[in-house]
Protein backbone atom coordinates (compact mmCIF):
# COMPACT_ATOMS: atom_id res chain seq x y z
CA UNK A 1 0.00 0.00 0.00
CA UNK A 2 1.68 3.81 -0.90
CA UNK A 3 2.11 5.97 1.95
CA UNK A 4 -0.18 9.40 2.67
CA UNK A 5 0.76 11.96 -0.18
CA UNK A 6 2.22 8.87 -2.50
CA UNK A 7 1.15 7.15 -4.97
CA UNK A 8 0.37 7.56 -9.06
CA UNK A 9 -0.48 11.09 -9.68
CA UNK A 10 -3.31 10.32 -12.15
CA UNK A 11 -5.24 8.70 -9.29
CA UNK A 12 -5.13 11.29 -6.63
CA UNK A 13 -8.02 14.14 -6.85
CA UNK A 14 -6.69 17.42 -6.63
CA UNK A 15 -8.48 20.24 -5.39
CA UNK A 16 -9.78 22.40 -8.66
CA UNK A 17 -12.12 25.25 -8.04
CA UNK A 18 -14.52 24.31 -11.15
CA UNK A 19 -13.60 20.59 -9.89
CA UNK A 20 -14.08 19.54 -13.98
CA UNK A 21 -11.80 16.54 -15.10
CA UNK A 22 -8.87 16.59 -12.76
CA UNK A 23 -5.60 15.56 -13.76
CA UNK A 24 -7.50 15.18 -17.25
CA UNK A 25 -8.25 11.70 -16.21
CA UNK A 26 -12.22 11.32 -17.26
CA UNK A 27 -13.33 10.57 -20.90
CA UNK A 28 -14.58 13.96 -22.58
CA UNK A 29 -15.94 14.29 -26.09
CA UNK A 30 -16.32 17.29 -28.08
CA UNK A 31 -18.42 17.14 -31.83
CA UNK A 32 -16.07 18.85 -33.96
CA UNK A 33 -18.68 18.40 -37.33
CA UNK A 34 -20.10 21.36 -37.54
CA UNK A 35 -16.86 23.58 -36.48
CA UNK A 36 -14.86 21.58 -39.42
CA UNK A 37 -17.29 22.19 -41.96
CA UNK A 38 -16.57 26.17 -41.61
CA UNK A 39 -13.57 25.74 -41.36
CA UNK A 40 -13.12 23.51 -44.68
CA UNK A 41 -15.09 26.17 -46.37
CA UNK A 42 -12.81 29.12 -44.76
CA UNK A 43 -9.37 27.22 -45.95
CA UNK A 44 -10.38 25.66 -49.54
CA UNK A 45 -12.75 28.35 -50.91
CA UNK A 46 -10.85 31.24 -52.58
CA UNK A 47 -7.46 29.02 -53.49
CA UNK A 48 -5.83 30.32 -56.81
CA UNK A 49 -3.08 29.46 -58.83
CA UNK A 50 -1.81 30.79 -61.74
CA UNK A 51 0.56 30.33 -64.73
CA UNK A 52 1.95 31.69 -68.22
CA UNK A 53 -1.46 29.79 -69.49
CA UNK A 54 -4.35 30.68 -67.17
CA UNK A 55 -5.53 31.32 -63.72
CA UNK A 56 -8.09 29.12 -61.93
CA UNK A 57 -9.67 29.55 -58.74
CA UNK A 58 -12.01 26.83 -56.44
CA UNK A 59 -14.86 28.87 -56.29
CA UNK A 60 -17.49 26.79 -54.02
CA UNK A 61 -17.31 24.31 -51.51
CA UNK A 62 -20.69 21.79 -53.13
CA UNK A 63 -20.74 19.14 -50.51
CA UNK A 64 -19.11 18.24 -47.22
CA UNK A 65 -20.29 15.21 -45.86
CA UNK A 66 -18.92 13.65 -43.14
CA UNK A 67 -17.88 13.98 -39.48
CA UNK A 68 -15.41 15.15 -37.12
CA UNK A 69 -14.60 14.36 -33.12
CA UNK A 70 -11.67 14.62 -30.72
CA UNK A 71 -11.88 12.48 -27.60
CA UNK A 72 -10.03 13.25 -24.39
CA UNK A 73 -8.61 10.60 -22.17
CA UNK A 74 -6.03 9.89 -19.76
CA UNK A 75 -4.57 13.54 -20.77
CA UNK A 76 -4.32 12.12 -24.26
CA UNK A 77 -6.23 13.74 -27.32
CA UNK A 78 -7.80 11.35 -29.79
CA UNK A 79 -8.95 12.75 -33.19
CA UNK A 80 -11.70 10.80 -35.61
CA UNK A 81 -12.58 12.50 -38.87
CA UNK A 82 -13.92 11.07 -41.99
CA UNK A 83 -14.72 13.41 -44.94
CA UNK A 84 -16.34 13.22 -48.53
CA UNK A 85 -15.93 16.87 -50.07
CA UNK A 86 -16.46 18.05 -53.21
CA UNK A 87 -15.05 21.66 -54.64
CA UNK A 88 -16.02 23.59 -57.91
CA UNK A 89 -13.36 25.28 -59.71
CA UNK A 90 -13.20 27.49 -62.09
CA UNK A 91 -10.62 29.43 -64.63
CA UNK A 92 -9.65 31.45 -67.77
CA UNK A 93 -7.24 30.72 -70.34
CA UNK A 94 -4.96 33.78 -70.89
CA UNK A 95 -4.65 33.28 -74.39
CA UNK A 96 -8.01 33.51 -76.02
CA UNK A 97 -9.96 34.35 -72.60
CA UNK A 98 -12.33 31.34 -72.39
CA UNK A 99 -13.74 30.57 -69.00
CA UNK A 100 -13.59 26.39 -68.16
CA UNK A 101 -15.33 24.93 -65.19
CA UNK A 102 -14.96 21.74 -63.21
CA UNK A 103 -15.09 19.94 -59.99
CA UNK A 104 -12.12 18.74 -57.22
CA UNK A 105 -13.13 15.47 -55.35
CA UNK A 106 -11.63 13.98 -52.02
CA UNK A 107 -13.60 10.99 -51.54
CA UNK A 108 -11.93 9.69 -48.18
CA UNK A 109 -9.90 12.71 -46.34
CA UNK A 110 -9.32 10.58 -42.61
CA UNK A 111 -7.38 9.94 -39.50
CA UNK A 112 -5.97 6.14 -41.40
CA UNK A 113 -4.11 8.15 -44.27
CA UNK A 114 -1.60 10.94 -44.10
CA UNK A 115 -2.78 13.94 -45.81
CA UNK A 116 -0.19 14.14 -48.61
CA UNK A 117 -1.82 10.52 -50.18
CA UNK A 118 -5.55 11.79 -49.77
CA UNK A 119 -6.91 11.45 -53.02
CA UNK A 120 -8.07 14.45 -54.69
CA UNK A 121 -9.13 14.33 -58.09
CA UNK A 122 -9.73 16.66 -60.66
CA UNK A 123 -12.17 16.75 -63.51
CA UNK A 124 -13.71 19.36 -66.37
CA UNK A 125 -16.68 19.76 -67.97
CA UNK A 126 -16.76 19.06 -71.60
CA UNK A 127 -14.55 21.00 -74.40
CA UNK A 128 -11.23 23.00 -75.06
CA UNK A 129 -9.37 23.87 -72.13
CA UNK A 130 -7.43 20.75 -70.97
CA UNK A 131 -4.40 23.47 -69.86
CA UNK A 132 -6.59 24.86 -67.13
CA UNK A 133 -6.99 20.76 -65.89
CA UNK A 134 -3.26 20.44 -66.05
CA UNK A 135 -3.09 23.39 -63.68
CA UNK A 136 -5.49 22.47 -61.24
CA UNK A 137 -4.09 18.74 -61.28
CA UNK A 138 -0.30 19.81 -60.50
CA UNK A 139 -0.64 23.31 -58.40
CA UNK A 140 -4.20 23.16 -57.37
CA UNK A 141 -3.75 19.62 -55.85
CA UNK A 142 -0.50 20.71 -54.07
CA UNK A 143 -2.39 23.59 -52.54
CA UNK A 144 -5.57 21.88 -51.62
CA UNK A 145 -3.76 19.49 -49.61
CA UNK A 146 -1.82 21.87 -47.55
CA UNK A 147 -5.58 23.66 -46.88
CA UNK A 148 -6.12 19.95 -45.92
CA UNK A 149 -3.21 19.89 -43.73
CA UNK A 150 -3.83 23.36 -42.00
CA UNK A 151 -7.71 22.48 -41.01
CA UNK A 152 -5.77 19.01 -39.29
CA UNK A 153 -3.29 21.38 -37.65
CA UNK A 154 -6.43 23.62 -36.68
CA UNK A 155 -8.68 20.82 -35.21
CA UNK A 156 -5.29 20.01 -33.08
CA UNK A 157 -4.69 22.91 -31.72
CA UNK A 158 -7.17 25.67 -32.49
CA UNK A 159 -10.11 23.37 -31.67
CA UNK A 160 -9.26 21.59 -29.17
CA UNK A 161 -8.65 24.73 -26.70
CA UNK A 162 -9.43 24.03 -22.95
CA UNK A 163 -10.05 20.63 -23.15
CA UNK A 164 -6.72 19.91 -21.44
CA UNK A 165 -7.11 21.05 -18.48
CA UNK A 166 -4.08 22.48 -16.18
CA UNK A 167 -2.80 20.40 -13.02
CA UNK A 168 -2.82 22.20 -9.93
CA UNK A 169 1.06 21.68 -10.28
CA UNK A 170 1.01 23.43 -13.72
CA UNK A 171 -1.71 26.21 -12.41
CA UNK A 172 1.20 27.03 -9.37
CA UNK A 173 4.09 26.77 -11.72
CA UNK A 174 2.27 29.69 -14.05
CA UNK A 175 1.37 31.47 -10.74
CA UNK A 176 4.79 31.71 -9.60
CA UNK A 177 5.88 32.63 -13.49
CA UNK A 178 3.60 35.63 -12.95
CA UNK A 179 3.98 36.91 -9.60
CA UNK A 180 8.17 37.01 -10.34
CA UNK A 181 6.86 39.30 -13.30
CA UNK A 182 4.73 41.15 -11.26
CA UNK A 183 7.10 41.95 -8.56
CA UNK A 184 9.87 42.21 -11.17
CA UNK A 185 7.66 44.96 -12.97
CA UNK A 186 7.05 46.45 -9.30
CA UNK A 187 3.25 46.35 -10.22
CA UNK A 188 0.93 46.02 -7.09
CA UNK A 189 -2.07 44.68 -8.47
CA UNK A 190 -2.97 41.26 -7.29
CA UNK A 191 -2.28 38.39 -9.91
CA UNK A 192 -5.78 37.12 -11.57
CA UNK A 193 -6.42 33.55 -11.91
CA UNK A 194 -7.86 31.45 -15.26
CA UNK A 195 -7.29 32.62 -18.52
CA UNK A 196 -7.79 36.03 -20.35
CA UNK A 197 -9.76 35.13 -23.88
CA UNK A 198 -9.54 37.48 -26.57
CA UNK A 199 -12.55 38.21 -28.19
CA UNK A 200 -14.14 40.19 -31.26
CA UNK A 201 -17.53 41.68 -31.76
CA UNK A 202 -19.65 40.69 -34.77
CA UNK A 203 -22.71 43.11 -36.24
CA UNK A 204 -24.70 41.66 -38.91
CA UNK A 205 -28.06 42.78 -40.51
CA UNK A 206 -30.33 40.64 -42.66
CA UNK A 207 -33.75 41.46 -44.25
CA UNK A 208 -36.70 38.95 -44.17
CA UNK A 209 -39.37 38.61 -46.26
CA UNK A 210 -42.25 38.07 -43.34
CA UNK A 211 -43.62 40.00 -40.66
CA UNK A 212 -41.78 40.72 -37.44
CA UNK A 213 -44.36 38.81 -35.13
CA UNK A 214 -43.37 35.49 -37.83
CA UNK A 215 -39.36 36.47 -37.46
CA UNK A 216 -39.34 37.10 -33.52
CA UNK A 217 -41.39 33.71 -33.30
CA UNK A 218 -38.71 31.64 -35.54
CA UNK A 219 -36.39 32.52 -32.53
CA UNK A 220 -38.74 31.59 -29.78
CA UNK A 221 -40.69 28.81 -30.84
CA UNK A 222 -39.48 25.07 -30.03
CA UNK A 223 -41.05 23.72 -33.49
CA UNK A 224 -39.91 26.62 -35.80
CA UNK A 225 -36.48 26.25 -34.40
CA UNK A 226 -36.51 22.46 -34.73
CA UNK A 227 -37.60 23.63 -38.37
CA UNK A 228 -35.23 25.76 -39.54
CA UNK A 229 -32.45 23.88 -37.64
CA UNK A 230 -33.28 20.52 -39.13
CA UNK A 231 -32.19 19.31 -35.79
CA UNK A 232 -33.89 18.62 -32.48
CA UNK A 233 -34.18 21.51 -30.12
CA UNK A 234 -35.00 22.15 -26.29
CA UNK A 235 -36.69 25.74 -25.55
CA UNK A 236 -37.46 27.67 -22.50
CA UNK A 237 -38.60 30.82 -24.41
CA UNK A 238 -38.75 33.12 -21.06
CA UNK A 239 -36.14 35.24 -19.26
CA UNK A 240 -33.44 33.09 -17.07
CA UNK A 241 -34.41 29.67 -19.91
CA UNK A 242 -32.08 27.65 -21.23
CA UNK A 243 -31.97 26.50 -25.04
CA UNK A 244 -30.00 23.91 -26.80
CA UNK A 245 -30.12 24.01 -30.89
CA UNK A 246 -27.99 22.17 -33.39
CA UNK A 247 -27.96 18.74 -31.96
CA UNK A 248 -26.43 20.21 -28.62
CA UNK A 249 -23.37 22.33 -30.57
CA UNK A 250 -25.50 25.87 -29.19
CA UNK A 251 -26.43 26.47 -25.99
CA UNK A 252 -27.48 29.45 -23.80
CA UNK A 253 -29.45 31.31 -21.71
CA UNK A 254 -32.34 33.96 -22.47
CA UNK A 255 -31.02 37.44 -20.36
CA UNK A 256 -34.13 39.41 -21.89
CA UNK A 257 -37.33 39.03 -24.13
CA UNK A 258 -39.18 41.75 -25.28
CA UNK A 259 -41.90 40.68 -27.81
CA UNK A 260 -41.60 41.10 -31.23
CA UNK A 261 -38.99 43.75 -30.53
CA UNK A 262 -35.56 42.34 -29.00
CA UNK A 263 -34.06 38.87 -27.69
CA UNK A 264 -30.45 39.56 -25.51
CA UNK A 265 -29.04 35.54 -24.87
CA UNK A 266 -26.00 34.01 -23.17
CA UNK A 267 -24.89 32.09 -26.19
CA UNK A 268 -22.07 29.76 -27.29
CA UNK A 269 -20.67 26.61 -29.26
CA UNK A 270 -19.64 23.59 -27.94
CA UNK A 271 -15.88 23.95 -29.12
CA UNK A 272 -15.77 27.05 -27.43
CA UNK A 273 -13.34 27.26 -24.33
CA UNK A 274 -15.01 25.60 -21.29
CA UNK A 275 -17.61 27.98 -19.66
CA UNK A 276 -17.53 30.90 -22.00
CA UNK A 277 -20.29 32.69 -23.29
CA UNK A 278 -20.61 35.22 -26.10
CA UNK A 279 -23.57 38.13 -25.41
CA UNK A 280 -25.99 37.87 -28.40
CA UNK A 281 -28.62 40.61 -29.02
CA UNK A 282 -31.24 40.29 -31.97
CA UNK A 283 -33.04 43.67 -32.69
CA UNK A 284 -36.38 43.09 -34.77
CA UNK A 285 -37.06 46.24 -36.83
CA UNK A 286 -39.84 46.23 -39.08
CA UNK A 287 -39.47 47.41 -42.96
CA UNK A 288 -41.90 47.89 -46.38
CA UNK A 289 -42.83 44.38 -46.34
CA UNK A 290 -40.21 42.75 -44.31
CA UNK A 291 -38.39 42.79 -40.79
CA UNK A 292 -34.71 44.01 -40.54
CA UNK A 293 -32.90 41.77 -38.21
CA UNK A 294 -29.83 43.19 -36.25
CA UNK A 295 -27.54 41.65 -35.00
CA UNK A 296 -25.23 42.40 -32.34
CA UNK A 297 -22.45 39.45 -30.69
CA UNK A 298 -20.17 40.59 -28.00
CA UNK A 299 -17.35 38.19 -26.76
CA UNK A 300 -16.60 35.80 -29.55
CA UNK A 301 -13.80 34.03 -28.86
CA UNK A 302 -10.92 35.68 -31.84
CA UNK A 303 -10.15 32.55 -33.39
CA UNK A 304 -13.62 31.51 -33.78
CA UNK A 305 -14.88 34.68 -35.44
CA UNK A 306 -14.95 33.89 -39.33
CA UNK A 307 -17.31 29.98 -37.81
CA UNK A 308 -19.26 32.38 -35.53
CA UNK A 309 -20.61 34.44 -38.92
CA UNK A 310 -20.98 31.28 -40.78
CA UNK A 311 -23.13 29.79 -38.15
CA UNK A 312 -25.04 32.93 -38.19
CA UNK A 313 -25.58 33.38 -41.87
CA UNK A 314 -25.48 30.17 -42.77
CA UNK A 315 -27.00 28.13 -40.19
CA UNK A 316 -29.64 30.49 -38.70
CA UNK A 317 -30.07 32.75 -41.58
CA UNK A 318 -30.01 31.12 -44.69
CA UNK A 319 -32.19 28.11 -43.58
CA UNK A 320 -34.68 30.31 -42.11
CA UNK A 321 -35.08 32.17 -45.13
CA UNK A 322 -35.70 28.12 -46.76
CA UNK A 323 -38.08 27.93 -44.16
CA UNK A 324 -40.39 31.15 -44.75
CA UNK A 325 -39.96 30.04 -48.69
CA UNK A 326 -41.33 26.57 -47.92
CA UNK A 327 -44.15 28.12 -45.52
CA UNK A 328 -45.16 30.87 -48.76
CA UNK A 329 -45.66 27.96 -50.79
CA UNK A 330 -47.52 25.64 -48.77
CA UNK A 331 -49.67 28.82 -47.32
């Protein structure tokens, strides 16, 4: 039997304040899908290349289909991802100025093959322009599989924020780091604890083509969200309620309701560092025929701004705006 105080570290329970996962022991899961679909879109949409013939440029991200996960256990990080993606490319031959389009294809990007032999293929639509191919089959594959390789370095490192947790051992050493800097710097101020964030604010405005009493009750309403989200949803519309959307990947708190006029919400995503919260206010202003929505999120975490706006636009906005379509036509 070990003596008091000895004994394998990884079994002995140290004292945490938020008391989450010590010694990063405990199985933890995050759902990484949703994050790794924006940021597929944010790395391989917009790649160009260019020679003496003609410039081409992958223009839209058609289809993503997969998934994405990273596992926590033992203070080890396990990553699963398994992705079918197709691009659409396009380009111009220098020469006589005809515009050629055609599609990129990675039919298995996963954990069980190193990036540099994923398969991508390239194919064009019918007729002249077999120069632009050539391009996009030499330079364009190079570059789409270092996008490839900077979304795996991404989901490593940028993703996977907070879910290693510091050891109270770790948590003194950085303590000690700063007070010598503190007293070094002969600053009096007392050393704060945890970890600073930086953030970014996002302001976005989108019009609607309904009423603001439909809008306001797309945001408040357990089967319109479960709608528009495609997903299932729980809902407690009412000031101090909770709300899950997206399969679990957003949750948050309602701070204020005021009806048909303004929602203010403790929001964030799963990946999100442990325990942080962005402020979200939606401002419902009605228009000729439509309701402005404003937008207004305070505290997004920096390197999750460019997913935040996709979520938004794409996520809430753009399938909302399916939804009112679908609702006109049925009406």
């Amino acid at each position: 039997m070990a003596k008091w105080g000895q004994g394998d570290p990884r079994w002995i329970v140290e004292e945490r304040e938020d008391g989450t996962n010590v010694n990063n022991w405990h199985w933890t899961e995050r759902d990484a899908t949703v994050w790794s679909k924006g940021k597929l879109r944010e790395l391989l949409v917009g790649i160009a290349m260019e020679n003496e013939a003609g410039r081409c440029e992958i223009s839209e991200l058609k289809q993503v289909e997969g998934e994405a996960s990273c596992s926590s256990r033992k203070g080890k990080l396990i990553f699963f991802y398994e992705w079918n993606i197709k691009l659409t490319w396009k380009g111009t031959v220098k020469e006589s100025g005809a515009k050629h389009k055609g599609l990129i294809e990675i039919p298995s990007l996963s954990e069980e093959n190193d990036v540099d032999d994923t398969e991508v293929n390239v194919s064009k639509k019918k007729g002249d322009g077999d120069i632009l191919k050539d391009l996009m089959k030499t330079t364009g594959t190079a570059k789409v599989r270092e996008a490839l390789g900077e979304y795996l370095k991404a989901l490593k490192t940028e993703f996977t924020a907070g879910m290693i947790l510091p050891t109270r051992a770790v948590t003194t050493q950085e303590l000690t780091v700063e007070r010598t800097v503190a007293e070094n710097s002969l600053q009096a101020s007392p050393v704060a604890l945890g970890v600073r964030i930086p953030t970014v604010a996002l302001h976005l405005t989108e019009l609607f083509d309904t009423t603001v009493e439909q809008l306001y009750s797309i945001f408040t309403v357990k089967d319109l969200v479960q709608k528009f989200s495609k997903s299932p949803a729980v809902l407690e519309a009412e000031k101090g309620g909770k709300f899950q959307m997206f399969d679990g990947n957003i949750t948050g708190e309602y701070v204020e309701l005021l009806t048909n006029r303004k929602i203010i919400m403790k929001w964030r995503c799963r990946n999100w560092p442990e325990e942080h919260y962005a402020t979200v206010a939606l401002n419902f202003v009605p228009a000729p025929g439509q309701t402005e929505l404003q937008l207004d999120c305070k505290g997004v975490p920096v390197c999750k701004e460019e997913n935040t706006k996709f979520c938004w636009q794409k996520q809430h906005f753009e399938e909302i705006k399916g939804l009112l379509q679908l609702t006109t036509q049925n009406a």
